[in-house]
N, C-alpha and C. Protein backbone atom coordinates (compact mmCIF):
# COMPACT_ATOMS: atom_id res chain seq x y z
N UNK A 1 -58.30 49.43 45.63
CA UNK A 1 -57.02 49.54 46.31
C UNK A 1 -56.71 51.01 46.55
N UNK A 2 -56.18 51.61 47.76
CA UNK A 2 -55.98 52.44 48.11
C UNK A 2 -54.12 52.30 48.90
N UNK A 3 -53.80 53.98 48.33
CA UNK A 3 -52.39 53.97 48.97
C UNK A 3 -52.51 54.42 49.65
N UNK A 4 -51.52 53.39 51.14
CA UNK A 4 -51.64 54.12 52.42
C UNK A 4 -50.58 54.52 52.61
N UNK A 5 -50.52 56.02 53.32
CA UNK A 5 -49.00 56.63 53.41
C UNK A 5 -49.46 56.75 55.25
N UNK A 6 -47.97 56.79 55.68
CA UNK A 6 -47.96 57.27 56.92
C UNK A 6 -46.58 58.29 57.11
N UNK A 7 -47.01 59.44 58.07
CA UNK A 7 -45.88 60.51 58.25
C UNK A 7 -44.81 59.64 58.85
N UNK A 8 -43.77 59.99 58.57
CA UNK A 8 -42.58 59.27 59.45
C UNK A 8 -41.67 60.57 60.02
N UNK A 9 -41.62 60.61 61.34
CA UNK A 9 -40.41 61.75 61.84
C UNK A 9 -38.87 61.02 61.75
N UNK A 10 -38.19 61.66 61.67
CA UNK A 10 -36.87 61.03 61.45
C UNK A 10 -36.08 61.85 62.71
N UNK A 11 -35.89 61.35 63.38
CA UNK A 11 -35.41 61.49 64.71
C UNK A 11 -34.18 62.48 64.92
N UNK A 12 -33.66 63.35 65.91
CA UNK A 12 -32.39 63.75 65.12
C UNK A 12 -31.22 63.18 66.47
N UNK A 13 -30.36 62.76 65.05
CA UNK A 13 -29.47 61.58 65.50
C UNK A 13 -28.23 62.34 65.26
N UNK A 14 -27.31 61.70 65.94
CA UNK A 14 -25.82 62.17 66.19
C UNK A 14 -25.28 61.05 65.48
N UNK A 15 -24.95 61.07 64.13
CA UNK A 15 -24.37 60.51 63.07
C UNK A 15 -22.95 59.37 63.54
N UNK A 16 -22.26 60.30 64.33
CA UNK A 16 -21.31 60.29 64.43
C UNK A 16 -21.27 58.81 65.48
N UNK A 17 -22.72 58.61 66.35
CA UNK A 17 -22.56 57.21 67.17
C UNK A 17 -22.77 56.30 66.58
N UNK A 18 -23.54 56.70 65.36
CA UNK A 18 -24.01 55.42 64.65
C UNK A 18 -22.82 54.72 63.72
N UNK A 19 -22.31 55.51 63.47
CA UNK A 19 -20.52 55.13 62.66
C UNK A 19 -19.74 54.13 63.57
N UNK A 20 -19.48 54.87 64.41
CA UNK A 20 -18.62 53.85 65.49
C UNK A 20 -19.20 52.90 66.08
N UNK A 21 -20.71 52.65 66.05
CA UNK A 21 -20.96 51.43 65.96
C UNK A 21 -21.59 50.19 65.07
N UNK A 22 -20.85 50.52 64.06
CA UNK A 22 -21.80 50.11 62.63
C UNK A 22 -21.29 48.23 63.23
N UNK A 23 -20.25 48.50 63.36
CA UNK A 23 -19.24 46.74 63.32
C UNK A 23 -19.44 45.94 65.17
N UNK A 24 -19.99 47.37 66.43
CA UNK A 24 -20.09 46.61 67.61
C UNK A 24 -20.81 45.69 67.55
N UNK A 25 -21.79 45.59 67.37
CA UNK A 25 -22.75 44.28 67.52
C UNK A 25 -22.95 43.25 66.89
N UNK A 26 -21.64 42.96 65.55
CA UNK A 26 -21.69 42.00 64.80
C UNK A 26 -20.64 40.93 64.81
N UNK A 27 -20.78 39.86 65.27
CA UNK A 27 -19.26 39.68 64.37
C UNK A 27 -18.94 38.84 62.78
N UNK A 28 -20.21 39.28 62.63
CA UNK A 28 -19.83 38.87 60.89
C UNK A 28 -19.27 40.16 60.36
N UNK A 29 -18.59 40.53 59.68
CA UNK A 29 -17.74 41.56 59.06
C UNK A 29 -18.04 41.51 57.81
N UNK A 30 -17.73 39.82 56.85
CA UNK A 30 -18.24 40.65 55.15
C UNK A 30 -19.76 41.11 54.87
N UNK A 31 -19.98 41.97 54.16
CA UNK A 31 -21.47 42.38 53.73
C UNK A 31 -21.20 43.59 52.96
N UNK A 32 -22.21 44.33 53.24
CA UNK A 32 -22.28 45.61 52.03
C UNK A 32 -22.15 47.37 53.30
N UNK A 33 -21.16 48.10 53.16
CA UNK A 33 -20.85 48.76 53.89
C UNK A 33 -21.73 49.88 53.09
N UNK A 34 -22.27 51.28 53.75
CA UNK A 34 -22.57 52.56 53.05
C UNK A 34 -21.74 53.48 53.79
N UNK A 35 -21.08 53.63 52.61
CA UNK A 35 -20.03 55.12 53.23
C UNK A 35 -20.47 56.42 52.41
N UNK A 36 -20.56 57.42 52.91
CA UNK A 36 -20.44 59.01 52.49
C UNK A 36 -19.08 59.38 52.52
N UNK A 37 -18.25 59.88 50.95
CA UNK A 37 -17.21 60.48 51.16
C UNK A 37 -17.64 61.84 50.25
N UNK A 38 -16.80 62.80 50.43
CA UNK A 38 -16.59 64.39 50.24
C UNK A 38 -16.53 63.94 48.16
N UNK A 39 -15.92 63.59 47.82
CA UNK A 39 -16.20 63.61 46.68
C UNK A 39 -17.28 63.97 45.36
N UNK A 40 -17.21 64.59 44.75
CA UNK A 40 -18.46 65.25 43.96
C UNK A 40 -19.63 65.83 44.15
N UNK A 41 -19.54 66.63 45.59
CA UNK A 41 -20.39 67.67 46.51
C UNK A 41 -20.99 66.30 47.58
N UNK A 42 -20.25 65.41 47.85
CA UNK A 42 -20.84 64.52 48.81
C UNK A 42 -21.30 63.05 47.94
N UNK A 43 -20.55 61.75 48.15
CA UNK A 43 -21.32 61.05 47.03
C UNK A 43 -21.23 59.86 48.52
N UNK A 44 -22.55 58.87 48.23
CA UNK A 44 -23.16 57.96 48.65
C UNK A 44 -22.65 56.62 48.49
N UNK A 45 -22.05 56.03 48.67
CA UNK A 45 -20.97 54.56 47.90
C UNK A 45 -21.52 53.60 48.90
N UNK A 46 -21.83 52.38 48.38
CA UNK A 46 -22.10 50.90 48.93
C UNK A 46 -20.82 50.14 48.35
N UNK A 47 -20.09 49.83 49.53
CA UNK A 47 -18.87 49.09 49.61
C UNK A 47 -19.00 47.47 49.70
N UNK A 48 -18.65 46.87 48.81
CA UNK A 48 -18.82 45.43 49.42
C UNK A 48 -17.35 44.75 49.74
N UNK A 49 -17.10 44.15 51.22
CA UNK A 49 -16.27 43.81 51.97
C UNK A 49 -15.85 42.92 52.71
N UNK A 50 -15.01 42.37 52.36
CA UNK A 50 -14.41 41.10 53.72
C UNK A 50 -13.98 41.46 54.91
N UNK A 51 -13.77 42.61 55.38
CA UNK A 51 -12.99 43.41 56.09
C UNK A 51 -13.73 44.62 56.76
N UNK A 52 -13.56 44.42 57.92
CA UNK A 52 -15.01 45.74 58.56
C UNK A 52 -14.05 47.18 57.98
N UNK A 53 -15.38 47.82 57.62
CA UNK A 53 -14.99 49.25 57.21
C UNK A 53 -15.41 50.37 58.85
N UNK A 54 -14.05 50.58 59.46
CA UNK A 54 -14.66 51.41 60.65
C UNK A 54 -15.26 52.56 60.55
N UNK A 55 -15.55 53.27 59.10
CA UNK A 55 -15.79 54.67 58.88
C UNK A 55 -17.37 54.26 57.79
N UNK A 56 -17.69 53.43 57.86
CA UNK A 56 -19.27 53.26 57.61
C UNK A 56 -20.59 53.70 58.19
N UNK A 57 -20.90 54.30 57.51
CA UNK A 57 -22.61 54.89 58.40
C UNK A 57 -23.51 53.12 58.33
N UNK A 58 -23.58 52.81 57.42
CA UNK A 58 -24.73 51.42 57.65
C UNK A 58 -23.95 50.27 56.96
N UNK A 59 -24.40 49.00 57.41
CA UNK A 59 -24.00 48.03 57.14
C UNK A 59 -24.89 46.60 57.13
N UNK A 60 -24.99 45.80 56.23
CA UNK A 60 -25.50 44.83 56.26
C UNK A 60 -24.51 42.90 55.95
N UNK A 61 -25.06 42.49 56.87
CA UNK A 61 -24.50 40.80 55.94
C UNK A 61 -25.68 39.95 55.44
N UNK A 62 -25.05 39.18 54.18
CA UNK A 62 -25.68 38.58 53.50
C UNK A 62 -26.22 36.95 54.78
N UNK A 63 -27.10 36.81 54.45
CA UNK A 63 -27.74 35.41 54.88
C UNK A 63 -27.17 34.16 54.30
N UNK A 64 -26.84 34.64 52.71
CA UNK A 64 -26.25 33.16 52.15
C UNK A 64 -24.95 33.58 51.18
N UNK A 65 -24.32 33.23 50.88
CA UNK A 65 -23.04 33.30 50.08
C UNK A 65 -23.30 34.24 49.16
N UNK A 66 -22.62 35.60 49.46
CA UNK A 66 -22.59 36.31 47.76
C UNK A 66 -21.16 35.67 46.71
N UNK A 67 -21.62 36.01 45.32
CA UNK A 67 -20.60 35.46 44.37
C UNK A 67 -19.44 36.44 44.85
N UNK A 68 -18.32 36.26 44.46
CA UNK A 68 -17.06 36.76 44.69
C UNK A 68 -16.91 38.43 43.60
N UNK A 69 -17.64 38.17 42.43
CA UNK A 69 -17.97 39.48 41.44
C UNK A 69 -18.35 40.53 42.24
N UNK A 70 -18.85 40.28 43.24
CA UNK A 70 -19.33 41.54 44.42
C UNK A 70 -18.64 42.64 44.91
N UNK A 71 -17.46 41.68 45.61
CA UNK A 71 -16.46 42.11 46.08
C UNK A 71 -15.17 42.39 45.30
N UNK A 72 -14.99 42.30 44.25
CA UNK A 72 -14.22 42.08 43.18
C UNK A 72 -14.22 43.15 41.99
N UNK A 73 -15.09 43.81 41.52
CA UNK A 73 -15.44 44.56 40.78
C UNK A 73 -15.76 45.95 40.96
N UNK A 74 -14.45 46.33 40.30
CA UNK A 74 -14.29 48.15 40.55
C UNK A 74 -14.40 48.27 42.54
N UNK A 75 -13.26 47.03 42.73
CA UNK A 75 -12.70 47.13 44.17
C UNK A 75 -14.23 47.10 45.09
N UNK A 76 -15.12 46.35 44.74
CA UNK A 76 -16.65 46.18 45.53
C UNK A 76 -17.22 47.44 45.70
N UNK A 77 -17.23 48.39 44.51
CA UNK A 77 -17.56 49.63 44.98
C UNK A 77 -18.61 50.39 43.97
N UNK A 78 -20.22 50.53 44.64
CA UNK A 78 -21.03 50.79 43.52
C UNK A 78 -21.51 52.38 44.22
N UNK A 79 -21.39 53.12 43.17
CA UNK A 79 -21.61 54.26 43.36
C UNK A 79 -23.41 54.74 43.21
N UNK A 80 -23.90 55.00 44.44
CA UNK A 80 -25.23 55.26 44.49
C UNK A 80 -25.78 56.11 43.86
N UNK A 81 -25.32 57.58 44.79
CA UNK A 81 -26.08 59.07 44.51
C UNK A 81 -24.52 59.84 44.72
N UNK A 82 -24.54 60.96 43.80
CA UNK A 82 -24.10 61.98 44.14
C UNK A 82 -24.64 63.76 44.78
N UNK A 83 -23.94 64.77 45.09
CA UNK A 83 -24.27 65.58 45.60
C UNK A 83 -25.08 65.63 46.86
N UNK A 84 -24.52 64.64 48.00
CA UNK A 84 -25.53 64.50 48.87
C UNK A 84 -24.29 65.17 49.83
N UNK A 85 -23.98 66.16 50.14
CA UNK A 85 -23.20 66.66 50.61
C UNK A 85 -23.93 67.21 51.98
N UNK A 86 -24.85 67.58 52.57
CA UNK A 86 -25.54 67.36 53.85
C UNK A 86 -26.44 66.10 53.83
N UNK A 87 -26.10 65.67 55.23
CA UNK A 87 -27.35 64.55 55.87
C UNK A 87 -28.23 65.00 55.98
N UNK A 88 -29.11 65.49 55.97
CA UNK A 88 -30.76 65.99 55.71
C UNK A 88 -31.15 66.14 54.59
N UNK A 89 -30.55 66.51 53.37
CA UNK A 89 -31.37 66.75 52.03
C UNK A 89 -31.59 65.27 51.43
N UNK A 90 -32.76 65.58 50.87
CA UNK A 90 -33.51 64.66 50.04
C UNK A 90 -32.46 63.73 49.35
N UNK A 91 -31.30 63.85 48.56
CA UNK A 91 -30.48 63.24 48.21
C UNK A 91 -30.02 61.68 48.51
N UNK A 92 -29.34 62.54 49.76
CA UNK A 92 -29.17 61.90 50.86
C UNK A 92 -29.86 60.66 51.37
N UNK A 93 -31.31 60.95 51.27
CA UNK A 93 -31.86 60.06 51.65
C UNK A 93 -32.54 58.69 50.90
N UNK A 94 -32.38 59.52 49.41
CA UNK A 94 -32.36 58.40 47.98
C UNK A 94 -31.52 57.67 47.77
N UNK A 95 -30.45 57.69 48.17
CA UNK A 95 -28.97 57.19 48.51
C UNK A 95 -29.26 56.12 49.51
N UNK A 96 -29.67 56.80 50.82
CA UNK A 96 -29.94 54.96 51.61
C UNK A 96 -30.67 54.22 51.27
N UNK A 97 -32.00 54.71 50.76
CA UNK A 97 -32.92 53.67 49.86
C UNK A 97 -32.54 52.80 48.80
N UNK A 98 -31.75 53.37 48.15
CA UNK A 98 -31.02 52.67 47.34
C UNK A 98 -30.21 51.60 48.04
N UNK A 99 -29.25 52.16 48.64
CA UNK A 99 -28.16 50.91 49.33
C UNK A 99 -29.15 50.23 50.37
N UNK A 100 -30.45 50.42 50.76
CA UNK A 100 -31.74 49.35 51.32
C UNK A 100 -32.24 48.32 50.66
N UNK A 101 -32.18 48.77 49.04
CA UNK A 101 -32.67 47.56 48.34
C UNK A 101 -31.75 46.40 47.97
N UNK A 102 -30.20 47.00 48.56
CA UNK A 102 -28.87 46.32 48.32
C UNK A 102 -29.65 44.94 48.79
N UNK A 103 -30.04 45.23 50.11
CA UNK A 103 -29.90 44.03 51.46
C UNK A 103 -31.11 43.14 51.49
């Protein structure tokens, strides 16, 4: 067995379109929101929600019923990564992987 890696470029994206359209193309609304707020040099939060969050970078819905503990506990709010205070550092990007394995 051998590990295969492949380079990946990461495109450079204007953050700011992908926000405002996290909720256009859906109309399921509850799921698991990822927000970046300023808090503790930048921290990474996966929101879980009945209610579209308009200030979300990514978003997912569940396929089958999540338990209600989801949304319920410490206000549906699991704290990923901290110090990710720019979108480009490595941080940052351990943070969406994380809220990837949410979904």
């Amino acid at each position: 067995d051998s590990l295969r890696t492949e380079k990946v470029q990461v495109p450079d994206t204007d953050f700011g379109e992908l926000e405002s359209s996290v909720n256009s193309n859906n109309k399921q609304t509850n799921g698991c929101y990822l927000k970046l707020i300023p808090d503790s040099g930048g921290t990474l939060i996966a929101k879980w929600s009945e209610t579209p969050l308009t200030d979300a970078i990514a978003y997912f819905y569940p396929r089958q019923p999540v338990r209600s503990f989801k949304y319920e506990n410490n206000g549906g709010v699991v704290e990923l990564i901290r110090g990710c205070h720019e979108k480009r550092n490595a941080l940052y990007y351990t943070g969406w992987m994380d809220f990837l394995k949410f979904a």
